[in-house]
C-alpha atoms as a PDB file:
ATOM      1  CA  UNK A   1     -23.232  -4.219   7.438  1.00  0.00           C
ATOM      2  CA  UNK A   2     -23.526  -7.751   8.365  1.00  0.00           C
ATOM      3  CA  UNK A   3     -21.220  -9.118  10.567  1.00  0.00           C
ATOM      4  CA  UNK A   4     -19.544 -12.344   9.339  1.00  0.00           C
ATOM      5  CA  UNK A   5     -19.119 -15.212  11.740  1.00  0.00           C
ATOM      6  CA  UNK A   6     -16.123 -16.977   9.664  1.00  0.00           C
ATOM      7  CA  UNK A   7     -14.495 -19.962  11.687  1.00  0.00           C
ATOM      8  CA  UNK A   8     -10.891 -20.565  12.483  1.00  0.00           C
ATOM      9  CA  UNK A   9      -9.606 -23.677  10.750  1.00  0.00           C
ATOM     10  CA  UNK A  10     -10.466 -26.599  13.148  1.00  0.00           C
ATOM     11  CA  UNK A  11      -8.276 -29.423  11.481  1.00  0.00           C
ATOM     12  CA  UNK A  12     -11.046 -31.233  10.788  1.00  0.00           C
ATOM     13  CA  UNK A  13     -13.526 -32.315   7.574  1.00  0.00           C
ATOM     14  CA  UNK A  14     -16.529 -29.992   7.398  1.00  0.00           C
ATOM     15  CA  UNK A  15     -18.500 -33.392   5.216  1.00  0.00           C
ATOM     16  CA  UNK A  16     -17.317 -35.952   7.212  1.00  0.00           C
ATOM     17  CA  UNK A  17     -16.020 -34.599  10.174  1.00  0.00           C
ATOM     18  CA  UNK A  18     -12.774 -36.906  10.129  1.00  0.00           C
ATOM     19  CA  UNK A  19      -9.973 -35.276  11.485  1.00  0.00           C
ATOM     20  CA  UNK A  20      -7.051 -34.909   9.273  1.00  0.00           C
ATOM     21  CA  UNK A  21      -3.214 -36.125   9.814  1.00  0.00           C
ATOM     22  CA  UNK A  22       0.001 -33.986   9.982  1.00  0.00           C
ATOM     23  CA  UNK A  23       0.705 -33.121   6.667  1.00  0.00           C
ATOM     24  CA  UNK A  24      -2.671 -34.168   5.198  1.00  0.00           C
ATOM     25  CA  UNK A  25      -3.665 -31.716   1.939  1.00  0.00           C
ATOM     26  CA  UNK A  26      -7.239 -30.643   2.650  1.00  0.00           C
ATOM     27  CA  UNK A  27      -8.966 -27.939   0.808  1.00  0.00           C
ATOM     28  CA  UNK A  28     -10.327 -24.670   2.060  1.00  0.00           C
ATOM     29  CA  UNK A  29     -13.121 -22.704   0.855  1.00  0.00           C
ATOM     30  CA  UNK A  30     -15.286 -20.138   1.260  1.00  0.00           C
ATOM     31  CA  UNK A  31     -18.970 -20.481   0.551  1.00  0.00           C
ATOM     32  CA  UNK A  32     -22.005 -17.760   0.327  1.00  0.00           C
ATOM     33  CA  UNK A  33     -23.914 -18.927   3.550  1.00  0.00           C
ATOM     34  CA  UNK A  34     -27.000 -17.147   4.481  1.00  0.00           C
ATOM     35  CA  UNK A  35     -24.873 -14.140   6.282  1.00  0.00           C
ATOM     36  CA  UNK A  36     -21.684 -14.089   4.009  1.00  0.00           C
ATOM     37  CA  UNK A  37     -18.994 -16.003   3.223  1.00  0.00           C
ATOM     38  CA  UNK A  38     -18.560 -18.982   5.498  1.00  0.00           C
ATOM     39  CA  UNK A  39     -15.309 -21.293   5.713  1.00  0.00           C
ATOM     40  CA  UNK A  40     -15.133 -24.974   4.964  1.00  0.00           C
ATOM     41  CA  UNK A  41     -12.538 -27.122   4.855  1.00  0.00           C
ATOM     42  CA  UNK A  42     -12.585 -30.214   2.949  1.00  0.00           C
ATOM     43  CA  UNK A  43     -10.375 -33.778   2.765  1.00  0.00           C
ATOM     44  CA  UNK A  44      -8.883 -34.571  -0.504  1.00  0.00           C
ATOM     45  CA  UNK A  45     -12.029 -37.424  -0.256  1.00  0.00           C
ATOM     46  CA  UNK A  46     -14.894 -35.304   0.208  1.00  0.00           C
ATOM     47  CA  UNK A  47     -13.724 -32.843  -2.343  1.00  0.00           C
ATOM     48  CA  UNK A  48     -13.111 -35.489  -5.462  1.00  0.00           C
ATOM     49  CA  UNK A  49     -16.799 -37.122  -4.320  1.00  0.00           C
ATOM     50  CA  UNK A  50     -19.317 -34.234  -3.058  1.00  0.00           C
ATOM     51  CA  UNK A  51     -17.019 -30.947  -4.548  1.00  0.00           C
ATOM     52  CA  UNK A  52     -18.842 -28.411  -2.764  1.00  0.00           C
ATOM     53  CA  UNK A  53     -19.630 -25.226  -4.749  1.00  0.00           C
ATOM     54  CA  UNK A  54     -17.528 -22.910  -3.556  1.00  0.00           C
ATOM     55  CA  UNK A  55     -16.819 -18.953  -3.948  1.00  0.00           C
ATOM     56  CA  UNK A  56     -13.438 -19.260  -3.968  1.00  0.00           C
ATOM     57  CA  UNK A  57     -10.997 -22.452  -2.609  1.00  0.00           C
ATOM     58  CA  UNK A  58      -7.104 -22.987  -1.956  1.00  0.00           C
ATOM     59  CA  UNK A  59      -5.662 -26.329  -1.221  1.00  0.00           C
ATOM     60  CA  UNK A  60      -3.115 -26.477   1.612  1.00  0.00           C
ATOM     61  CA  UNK A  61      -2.352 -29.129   4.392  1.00  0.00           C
ATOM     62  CA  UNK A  62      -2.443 -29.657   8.354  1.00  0.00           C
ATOM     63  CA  UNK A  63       1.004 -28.618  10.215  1.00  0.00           C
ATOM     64  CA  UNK A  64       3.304 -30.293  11.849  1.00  0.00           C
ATOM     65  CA  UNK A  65       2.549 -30.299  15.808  1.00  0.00           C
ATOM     66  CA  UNK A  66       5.114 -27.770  16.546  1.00  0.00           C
ATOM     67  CA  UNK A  67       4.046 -25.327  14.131  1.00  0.00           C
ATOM     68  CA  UNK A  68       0.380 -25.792  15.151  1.00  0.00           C
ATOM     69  CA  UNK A  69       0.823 -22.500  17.439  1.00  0.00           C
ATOM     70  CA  UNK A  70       2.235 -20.521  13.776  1.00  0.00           C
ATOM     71  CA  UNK A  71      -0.288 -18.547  11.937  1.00  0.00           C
ATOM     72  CA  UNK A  72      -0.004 -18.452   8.499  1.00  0.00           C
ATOM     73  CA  UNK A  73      -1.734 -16.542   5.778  1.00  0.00           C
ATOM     74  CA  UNK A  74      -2.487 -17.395   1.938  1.00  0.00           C
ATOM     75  CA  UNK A  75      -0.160 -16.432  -0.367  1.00  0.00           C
ATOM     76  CA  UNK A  76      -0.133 -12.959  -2.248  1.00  0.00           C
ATOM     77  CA  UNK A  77      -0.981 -14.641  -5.232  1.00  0.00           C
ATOM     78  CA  UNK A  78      -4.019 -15.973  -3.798  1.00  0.00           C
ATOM     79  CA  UNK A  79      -5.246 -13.631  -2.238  1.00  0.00           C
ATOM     80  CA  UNK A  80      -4.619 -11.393  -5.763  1.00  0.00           C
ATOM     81  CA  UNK A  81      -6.562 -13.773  -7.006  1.00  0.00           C
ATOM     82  CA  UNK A  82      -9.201 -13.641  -4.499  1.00  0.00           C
ATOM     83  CA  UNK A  83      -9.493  -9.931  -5.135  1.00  0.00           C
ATOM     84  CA  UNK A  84     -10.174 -10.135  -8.458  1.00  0.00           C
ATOM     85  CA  UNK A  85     -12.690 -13.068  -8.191  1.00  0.00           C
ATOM     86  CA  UNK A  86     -14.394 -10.377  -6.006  1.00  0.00           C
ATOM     87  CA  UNK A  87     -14.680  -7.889  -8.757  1.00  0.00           C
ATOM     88  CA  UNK A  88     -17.825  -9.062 -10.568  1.00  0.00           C
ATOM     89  CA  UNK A  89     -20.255  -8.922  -7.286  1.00  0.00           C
ATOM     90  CA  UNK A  90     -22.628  -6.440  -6.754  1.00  0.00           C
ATOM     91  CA  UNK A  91     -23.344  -7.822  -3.287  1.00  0.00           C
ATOM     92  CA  UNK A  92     -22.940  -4.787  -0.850  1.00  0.00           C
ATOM     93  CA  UNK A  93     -21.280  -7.718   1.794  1.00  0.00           C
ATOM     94  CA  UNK A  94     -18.413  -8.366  -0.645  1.00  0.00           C
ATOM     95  CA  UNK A  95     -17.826  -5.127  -2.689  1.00  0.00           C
ATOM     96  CA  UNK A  96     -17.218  -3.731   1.238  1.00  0.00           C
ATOM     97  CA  UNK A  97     -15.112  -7.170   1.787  1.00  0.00           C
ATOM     98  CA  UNK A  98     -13.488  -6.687  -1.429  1.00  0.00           C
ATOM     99  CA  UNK A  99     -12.392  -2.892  -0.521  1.00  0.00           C
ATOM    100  CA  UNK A 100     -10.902  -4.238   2.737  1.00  0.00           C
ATOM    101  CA  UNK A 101      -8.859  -7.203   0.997  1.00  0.00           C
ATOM    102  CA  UNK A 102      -7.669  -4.376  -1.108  1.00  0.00           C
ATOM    103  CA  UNK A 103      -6.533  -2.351   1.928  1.00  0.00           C
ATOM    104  CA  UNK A 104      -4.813  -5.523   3.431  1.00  0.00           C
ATOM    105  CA  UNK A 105      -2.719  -5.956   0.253  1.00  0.00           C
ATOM    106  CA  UNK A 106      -1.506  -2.092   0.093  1.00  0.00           C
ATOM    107  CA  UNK A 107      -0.823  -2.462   3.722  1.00  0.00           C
ATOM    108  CA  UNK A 108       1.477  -5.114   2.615  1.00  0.00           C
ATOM    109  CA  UNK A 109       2.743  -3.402  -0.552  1.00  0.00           C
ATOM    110  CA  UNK A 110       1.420  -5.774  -2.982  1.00  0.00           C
ATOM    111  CA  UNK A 111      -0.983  -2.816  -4.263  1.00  0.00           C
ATOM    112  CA  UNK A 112       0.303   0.702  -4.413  1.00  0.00           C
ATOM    113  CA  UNK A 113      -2.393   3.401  -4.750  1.00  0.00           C
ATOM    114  CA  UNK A 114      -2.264   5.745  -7.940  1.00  0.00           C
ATOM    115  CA  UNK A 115      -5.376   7.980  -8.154  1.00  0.00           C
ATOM    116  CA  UNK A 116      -8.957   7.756  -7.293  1.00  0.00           C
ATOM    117  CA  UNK A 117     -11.856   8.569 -10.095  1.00  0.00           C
ATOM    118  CA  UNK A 118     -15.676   8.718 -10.154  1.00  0.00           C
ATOM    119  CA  UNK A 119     -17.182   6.417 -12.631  1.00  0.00           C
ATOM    120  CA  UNK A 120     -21.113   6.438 -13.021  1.00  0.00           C
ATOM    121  CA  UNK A 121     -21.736   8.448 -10.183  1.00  0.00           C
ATOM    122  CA  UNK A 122     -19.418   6.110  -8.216  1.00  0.00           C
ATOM    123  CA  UNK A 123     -15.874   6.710  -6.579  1.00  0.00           C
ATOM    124  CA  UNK A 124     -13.027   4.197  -7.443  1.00  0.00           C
ATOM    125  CA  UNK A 125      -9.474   3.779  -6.490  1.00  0.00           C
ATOM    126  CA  UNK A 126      -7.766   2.788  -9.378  1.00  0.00           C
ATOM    127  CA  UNK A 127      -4.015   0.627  -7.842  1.00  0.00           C
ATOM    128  CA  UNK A 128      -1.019  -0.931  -9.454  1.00  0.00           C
ATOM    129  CA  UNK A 129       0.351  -4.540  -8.625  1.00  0.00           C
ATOM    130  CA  UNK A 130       3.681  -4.198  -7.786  1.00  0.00           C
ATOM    131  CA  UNK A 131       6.331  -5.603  -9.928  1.00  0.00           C
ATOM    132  CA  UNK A 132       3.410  -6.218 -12.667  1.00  0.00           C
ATOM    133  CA  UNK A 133       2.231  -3.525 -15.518  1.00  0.00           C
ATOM    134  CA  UNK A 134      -1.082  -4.154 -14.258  1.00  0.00           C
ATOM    135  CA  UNK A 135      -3.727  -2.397 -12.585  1.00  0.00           C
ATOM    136  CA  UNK A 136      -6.979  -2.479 -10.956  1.00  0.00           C
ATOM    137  CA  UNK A 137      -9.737  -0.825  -9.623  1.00  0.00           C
ATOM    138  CA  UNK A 138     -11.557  -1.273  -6.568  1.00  0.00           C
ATOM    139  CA  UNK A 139     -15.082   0.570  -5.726  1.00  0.00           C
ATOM    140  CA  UNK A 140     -15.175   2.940  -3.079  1.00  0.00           C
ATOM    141  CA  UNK A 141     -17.859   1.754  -0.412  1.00  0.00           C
ATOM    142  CA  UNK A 142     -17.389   4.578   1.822  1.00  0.00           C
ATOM    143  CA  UNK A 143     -17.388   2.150   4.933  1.00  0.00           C
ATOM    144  CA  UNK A 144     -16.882   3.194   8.466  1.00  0.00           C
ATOM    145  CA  UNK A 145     -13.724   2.881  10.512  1.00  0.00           C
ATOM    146  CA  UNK A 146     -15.656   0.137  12.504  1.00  0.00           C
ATOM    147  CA  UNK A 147     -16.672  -1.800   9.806  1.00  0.00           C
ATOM    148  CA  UNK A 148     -13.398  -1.618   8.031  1.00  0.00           C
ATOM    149  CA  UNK A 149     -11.828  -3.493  11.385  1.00  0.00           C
ATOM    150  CA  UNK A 150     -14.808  -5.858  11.774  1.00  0.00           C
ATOM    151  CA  UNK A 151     -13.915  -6.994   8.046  1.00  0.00           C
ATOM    152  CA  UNK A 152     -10.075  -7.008   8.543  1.00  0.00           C
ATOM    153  CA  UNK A 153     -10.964  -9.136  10.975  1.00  0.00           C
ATOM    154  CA  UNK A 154     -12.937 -11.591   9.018  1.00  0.00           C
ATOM    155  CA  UNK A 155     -10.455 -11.574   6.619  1.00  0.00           C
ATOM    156  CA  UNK A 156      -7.809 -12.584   8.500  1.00  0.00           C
ATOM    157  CA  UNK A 157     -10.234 -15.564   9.833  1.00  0.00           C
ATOM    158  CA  UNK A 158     -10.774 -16.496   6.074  1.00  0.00           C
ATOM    159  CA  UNK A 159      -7.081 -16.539   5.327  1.00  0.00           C
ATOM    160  CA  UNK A 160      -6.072 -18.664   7.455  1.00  0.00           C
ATOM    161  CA  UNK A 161      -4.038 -21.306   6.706  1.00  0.00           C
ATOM    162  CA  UNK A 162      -2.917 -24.444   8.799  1.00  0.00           C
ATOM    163  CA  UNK A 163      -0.040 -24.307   6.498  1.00  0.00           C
ATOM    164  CA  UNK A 164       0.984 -23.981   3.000  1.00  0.00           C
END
């Protein structure tokens, strides 16, 4: 289990290091470092010029000062999204993430859990969107309690938002 080191949002550029303005749009990403995903975030410049190849990205923009001290979290859209962008590794590091991101978003009742099944010698837990006909399926990593908290933790680091 590797344990991802993914940083907070720190209001600035991760190209050019230039600080961004209340209300700027910036652009947040996650890229496969050597130990996992890794967080940038991007200016509008940067992005257009040097568009950094990215896992997955969401654009947002920097709060106003007095909701610096709110946290706020991508959208369940997004992080839907995310979820199924995560389908197609075979990493172990992200099919573990994946299952977590999975357990965030029936913990917030935007998955419900139907059934679980064993395909190819492999256990699944097969989940319907809610308020959609559709469904998906998530491997079963069989991950420790511990590890399950290390990666809700990382996950809440990657979703992140300054604001949306």
């Amino acid at each position: 289990m590797v344990d991802w080191n993914i940083k907070k949002p720190e209001g600035v550029c991760s190209i050019c290091g230039r600080e961004f303005e209340t209300d700027e749009e910036f652009y947040a990403g996650l890229v496969d470092g050597q130990e996992g995903f890794e967080r940038i975030d991007t200016c509008i410049g940067c992005w257009q010029e040097k568009k950094p190849r990215t896992f997955y990205f969401w654009k947002t923009k920097m709060p106003q000062p007095e909701e610096k001290g709110k946290q706020k979290f991508l959208n369940d859209e997004t992080m839907l999204e995310f979820l199924e962008k995560l389908e197609q590794s075979e990493e172990p590091e992200k099919i573990n993430f994946r299952f977590v991101l999975m357990l965030v978003l029936v913990r917030k009742r935007i998955l419900r859990y139907k059934d679980t099944f064993s395909r190819d010698g492999k256990d699944y837990w097969r989940l319907k969107i809610t308020g959609q006909d559709k469904m998906v399926e998530v491997l079963d990593p069989h991950i420790g309690e511990e590890q399950i908290e290390k990666l809700s933790e990382n996950i809440g680091d990657i979703m992140l938002l300054e604001d949306e």
